[in-house]
N, C-alpha and C. Protein backbone atom coordinates (compact mmCIF):
# COMPACT_ATOMS: atom_id res chain seq x y z
N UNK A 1 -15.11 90.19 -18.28
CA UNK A 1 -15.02 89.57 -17.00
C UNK A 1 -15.26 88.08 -17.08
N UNK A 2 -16.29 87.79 -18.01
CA UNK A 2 -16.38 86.12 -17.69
C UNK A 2 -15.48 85.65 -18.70
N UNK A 3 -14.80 86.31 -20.00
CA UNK A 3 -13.63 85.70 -20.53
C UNK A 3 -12.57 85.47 -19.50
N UNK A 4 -12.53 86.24 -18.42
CA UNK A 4 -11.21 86.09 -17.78
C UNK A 4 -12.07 84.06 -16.91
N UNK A 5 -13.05 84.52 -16.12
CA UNK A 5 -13.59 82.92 -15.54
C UNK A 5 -13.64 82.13 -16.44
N UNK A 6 -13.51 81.83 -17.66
CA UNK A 6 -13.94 80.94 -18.50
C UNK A 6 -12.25 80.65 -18.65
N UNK A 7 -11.43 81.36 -18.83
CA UNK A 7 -10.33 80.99 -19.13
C UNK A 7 -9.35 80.99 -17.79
N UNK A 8 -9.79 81.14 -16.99
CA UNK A 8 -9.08 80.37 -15.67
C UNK A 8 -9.66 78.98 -15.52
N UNK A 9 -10.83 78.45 -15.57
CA UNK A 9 -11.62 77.37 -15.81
C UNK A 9 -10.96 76.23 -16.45
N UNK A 10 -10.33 76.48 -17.91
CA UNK A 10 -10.14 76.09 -18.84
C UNK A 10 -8.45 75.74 -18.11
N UNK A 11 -7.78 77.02 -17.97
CA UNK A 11 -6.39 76.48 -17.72
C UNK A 11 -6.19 75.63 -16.14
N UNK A 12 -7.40 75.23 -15.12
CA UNK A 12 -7.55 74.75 -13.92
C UNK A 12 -7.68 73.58 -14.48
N UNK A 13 -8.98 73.68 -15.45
CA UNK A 13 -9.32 71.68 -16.18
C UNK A 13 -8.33 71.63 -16.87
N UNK A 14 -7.23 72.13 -17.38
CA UNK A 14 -6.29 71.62 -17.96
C UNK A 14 -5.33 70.98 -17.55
N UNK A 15 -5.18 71.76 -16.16
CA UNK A 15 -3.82 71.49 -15.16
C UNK A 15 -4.47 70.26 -14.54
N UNK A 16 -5.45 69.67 -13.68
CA UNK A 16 -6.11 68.85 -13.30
C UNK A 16 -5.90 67.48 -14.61
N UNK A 17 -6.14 67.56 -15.72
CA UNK A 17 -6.23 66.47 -16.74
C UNK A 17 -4.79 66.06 -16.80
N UNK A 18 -4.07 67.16 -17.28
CA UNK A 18 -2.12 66.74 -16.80
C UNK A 18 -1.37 66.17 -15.32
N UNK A 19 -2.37 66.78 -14.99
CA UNK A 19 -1.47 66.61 -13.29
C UNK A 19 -1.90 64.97 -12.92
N UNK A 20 -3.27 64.37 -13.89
CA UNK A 20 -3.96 63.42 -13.64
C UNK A 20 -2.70 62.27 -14.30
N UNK A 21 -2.42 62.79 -15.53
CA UNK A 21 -1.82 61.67 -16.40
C UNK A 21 -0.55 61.43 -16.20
N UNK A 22 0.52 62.79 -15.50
CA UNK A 22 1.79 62.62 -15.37
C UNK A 22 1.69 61.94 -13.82
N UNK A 23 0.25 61.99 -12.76
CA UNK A 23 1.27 61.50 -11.78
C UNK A 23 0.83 60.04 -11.75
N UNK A 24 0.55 59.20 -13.24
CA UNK A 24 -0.03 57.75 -13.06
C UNK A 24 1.21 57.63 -12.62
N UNK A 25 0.65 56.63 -11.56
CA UNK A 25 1.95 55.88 -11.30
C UNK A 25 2.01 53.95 -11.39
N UNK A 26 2.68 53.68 -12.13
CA UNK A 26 2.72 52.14 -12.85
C UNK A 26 3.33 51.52 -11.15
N UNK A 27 2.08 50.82 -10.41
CA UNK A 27 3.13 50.29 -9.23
C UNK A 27 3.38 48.97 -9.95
N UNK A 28 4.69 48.31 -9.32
CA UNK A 28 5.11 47.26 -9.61
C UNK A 28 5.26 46.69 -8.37
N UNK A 29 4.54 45.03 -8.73
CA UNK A 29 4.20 44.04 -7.24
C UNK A 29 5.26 44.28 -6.52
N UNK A 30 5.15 43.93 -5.02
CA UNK A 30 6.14 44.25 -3.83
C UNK A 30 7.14 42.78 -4.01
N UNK A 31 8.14 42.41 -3.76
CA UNK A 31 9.14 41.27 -3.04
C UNK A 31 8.25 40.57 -2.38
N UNK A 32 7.03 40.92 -1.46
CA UNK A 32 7.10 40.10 -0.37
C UNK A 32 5.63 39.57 -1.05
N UNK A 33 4.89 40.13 -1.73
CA UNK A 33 3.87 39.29 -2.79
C UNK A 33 4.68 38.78 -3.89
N UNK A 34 5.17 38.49 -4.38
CA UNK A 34 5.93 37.41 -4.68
C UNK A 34 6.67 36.13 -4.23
N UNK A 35 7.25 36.66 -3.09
CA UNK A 35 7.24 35.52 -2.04
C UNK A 35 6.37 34.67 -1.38
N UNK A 36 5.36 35.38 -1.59
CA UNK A 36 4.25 34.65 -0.74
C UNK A 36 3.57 33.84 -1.56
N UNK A 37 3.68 34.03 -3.04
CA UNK A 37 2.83 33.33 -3.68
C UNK A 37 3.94 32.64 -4.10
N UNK A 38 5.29 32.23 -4.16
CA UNK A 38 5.94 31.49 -4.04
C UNK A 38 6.06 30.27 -3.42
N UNK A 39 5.86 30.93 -2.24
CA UNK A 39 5.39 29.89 -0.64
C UNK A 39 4.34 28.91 -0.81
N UNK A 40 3.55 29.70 -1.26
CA UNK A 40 2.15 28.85 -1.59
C UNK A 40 2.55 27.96 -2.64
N UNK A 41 3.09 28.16 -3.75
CA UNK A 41 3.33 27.02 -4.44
C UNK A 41 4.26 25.84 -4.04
N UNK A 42 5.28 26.47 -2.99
CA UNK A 42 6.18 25.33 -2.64
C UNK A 42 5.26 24.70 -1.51
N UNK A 43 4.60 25.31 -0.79
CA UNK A 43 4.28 24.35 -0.28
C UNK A 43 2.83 23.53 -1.05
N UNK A 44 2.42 23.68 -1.31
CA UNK A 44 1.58 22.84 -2.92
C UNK A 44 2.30 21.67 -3.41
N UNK A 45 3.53 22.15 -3.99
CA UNK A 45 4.29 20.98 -4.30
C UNK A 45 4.73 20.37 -3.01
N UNK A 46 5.55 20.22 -2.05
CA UNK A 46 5.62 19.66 -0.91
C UNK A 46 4.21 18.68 -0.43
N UNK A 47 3.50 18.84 -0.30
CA UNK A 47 2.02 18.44 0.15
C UNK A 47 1.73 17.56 -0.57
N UNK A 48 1.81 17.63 -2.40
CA UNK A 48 1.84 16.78 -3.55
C UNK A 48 2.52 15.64 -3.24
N UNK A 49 4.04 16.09 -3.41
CA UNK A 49 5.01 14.84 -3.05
C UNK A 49 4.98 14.21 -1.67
N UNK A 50 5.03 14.92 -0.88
CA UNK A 50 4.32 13.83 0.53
C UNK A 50 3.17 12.49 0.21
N UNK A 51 1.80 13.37 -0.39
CA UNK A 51 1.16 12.31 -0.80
C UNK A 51 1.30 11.36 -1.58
N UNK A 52 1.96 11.62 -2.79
CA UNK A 52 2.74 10.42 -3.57
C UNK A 52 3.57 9.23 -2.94
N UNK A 53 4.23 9.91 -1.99
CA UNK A 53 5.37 9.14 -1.28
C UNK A 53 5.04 8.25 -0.78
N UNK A 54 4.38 8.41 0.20
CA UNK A 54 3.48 8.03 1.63
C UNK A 54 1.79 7.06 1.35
N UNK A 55 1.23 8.01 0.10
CA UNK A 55 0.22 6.99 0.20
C UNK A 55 -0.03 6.40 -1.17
N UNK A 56 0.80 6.70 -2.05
CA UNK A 56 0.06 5.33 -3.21
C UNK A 56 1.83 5.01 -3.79
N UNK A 57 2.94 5.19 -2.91
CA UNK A 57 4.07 4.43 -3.24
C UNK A 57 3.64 2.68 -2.76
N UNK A 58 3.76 1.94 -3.84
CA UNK A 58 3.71 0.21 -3.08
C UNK A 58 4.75 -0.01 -2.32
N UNK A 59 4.23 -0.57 -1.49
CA UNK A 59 4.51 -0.92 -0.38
C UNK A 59 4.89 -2.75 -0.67
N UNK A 60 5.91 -3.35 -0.58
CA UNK A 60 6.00 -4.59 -1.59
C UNK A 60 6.47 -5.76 -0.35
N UNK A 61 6.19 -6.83 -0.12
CA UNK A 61 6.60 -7.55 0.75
C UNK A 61 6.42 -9.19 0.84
N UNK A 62 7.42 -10.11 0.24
CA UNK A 62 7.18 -11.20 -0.08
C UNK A 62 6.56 -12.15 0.46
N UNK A 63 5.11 -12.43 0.20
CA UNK A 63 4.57 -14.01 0.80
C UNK A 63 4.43 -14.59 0.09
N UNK A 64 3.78 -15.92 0.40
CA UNK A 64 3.87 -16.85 0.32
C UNK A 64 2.19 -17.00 -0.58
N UNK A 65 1.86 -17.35 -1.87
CA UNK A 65 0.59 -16.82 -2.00
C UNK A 65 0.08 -18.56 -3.12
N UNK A 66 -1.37 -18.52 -2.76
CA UNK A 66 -2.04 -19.65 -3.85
C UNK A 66 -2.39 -19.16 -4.92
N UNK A 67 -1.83 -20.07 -6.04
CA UNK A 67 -2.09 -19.43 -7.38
C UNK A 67 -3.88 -20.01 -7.89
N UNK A 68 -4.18 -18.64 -7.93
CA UNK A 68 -5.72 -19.13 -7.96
C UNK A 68 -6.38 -19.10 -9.88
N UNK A 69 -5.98 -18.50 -10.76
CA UNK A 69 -6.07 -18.82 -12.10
C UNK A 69 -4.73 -17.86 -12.81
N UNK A 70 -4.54 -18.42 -13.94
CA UNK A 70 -3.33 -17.58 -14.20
C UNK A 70 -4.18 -16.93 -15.97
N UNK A 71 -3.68 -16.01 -15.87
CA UNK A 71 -4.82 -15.17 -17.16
C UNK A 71 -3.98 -14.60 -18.17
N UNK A 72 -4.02 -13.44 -18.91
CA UNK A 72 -3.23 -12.87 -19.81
C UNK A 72 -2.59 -11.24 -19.19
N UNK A 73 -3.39 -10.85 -18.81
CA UNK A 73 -2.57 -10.42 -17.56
C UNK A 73 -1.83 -10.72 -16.42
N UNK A 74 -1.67 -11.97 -16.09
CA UNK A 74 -0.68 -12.29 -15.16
C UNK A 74 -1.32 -13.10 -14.40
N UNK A 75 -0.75 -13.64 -13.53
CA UNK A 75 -1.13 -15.09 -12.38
C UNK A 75 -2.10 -14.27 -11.19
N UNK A 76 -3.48 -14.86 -11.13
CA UNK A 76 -4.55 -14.10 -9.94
C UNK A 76 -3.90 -15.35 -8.74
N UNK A 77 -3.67 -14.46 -7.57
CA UNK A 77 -3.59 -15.08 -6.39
C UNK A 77 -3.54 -14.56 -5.26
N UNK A 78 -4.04 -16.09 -3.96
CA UNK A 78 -4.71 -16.00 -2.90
C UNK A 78 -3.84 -15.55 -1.75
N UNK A 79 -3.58 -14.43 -1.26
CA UNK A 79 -2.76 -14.12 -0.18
C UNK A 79 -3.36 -15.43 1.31
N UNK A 80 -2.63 -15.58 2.18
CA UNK A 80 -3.02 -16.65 3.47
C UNK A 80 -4.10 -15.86 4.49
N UNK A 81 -3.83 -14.49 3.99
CA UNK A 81 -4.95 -14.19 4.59
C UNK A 81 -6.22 -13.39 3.92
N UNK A 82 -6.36 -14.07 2.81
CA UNK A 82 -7.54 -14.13 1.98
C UNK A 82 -7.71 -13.13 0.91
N UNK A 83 -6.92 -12.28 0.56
CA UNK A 83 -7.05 -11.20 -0.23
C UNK A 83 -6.22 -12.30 -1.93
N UNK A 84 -7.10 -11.27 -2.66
CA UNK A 84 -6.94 -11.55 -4.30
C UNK A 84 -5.67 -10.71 -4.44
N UNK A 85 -4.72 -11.19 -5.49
CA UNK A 85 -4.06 -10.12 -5.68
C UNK A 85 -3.03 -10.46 -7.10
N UNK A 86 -3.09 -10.13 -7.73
CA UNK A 86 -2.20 -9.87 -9.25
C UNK A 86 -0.44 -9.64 -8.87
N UNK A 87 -0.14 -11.16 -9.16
CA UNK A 87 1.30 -11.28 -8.52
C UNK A 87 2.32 -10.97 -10.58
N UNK A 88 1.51 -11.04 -11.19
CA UNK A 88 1.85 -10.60 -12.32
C UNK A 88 2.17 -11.82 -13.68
N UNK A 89 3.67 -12.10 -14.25
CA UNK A 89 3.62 -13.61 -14.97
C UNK A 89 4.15 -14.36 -14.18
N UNK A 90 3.73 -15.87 -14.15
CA UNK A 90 4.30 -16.72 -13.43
C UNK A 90 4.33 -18.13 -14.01
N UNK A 91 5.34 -18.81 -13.53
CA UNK A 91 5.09 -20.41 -14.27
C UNK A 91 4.33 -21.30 -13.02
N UNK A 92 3.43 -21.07 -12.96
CA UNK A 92 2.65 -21.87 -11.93
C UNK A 92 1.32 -22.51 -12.23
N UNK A 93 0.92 -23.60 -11.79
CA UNK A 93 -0.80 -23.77 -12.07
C UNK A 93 -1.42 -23.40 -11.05
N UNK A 94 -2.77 -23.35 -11.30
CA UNK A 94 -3.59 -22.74 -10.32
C UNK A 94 -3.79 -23.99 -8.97
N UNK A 95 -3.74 -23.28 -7.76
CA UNK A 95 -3.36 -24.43 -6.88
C UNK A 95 -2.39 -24.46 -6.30
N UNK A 96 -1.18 -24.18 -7.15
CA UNK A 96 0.35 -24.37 -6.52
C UNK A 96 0.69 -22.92 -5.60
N UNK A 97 1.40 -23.19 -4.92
CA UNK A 97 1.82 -22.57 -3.80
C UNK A 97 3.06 -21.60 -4.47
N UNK A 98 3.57 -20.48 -4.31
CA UNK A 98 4.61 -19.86 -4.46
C UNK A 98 4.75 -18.25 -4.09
N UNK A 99 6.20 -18.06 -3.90
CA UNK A 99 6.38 -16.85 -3.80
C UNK A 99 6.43 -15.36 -4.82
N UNK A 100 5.86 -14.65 -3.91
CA UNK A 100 5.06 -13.16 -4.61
C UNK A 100 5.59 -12.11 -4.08
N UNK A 101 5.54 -11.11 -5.04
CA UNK A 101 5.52 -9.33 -3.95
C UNK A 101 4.04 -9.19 -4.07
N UNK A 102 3.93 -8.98 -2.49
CA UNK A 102 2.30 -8.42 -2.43
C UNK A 102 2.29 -7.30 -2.37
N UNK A 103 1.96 -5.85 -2.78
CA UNK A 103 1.63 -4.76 -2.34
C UNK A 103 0.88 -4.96 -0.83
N UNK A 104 0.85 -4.13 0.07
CA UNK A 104 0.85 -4.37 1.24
C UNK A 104 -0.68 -3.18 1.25
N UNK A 105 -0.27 -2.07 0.74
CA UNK A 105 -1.20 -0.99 0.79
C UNK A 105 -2.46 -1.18 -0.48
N UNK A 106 -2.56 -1.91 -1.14
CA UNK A 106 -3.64 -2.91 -1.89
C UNK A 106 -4.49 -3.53 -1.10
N UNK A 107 -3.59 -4.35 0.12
CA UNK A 107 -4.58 -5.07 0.60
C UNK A 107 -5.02 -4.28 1.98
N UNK A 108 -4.42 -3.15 2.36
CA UNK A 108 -5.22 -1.99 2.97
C UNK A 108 -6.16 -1.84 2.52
N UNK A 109 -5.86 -0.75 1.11
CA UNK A 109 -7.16 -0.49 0.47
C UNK A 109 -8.49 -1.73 0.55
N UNK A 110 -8.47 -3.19 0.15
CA UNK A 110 -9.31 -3.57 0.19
C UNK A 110 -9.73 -3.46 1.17
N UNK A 111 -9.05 -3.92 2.43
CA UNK A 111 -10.06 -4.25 3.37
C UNK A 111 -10.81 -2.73 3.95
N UNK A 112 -10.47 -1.63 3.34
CA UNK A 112 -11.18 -0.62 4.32
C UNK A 112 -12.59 -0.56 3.08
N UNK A 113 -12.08 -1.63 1.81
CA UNK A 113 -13.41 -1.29 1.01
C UNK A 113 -14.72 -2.29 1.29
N UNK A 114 -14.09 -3.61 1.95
CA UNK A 114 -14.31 -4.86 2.79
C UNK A 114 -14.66 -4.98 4.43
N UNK A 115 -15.42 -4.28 4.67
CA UNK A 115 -14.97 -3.86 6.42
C UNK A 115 -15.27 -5.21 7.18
N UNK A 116 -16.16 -6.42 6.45
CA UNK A 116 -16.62 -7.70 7.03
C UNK A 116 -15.69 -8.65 7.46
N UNK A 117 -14.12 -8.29 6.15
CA UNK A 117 -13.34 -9.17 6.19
C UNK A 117 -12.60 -8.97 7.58
């Protein structure tokens, strides 16, 4: 009698251990999690290039500037309205008057680093 329970036992834990392994089932990610983490990257990149664009593209605009020493890096000079600024090589002495591209968003930056000026 308990050979027969011992061996229904045996063929129940057997069927249970098979029934376990044949019904793995390998899911494979959905379309729409993929998309989404797609999304997220485009918009990542989008957000990236906005900021590039918009806030550290120069902004370039010709004045009129005093050449205040000229160095090995390039001619230091005085925008008219008081900002320093690296107009780059130039044939000028310090003193002389001439035309420059100023970065425009340089002399943003300073003054929000300058709040007196």
């Amino acid at each position: 009698m308990f050979e027969n329970l011992d061996l229904i036992f045996i063929q129940s834990y057997h069927n249970n251990i098979m029934s376990a392994v044949n019904n793995r089932s390998d899911k494979k990610p959905r379309k729409n999690t993929t998309f989404v983490i797609a999304g997220v990257i485009a918009l990542g990149a989008g957000l990236l290039f906005a900021y590039l664009m918009f806030y550290t593209a120069p902004s370039e605009i010709m004045e009129i500037v005093k050449v205040i020493a000229v160095t090995s890096d390039g001619c230091i000079a005085e925008t008219m309205d008081g900002y320093a600024v690296n107009i780059g090589d130039c044939n000028a002495n310090p003193g002389q008057y001439v035309d420059a591209l100023v970065d425009q968003k340089t002399k943003e930056r300073a003054a929000l680093m300058n709040p007196t000026s």
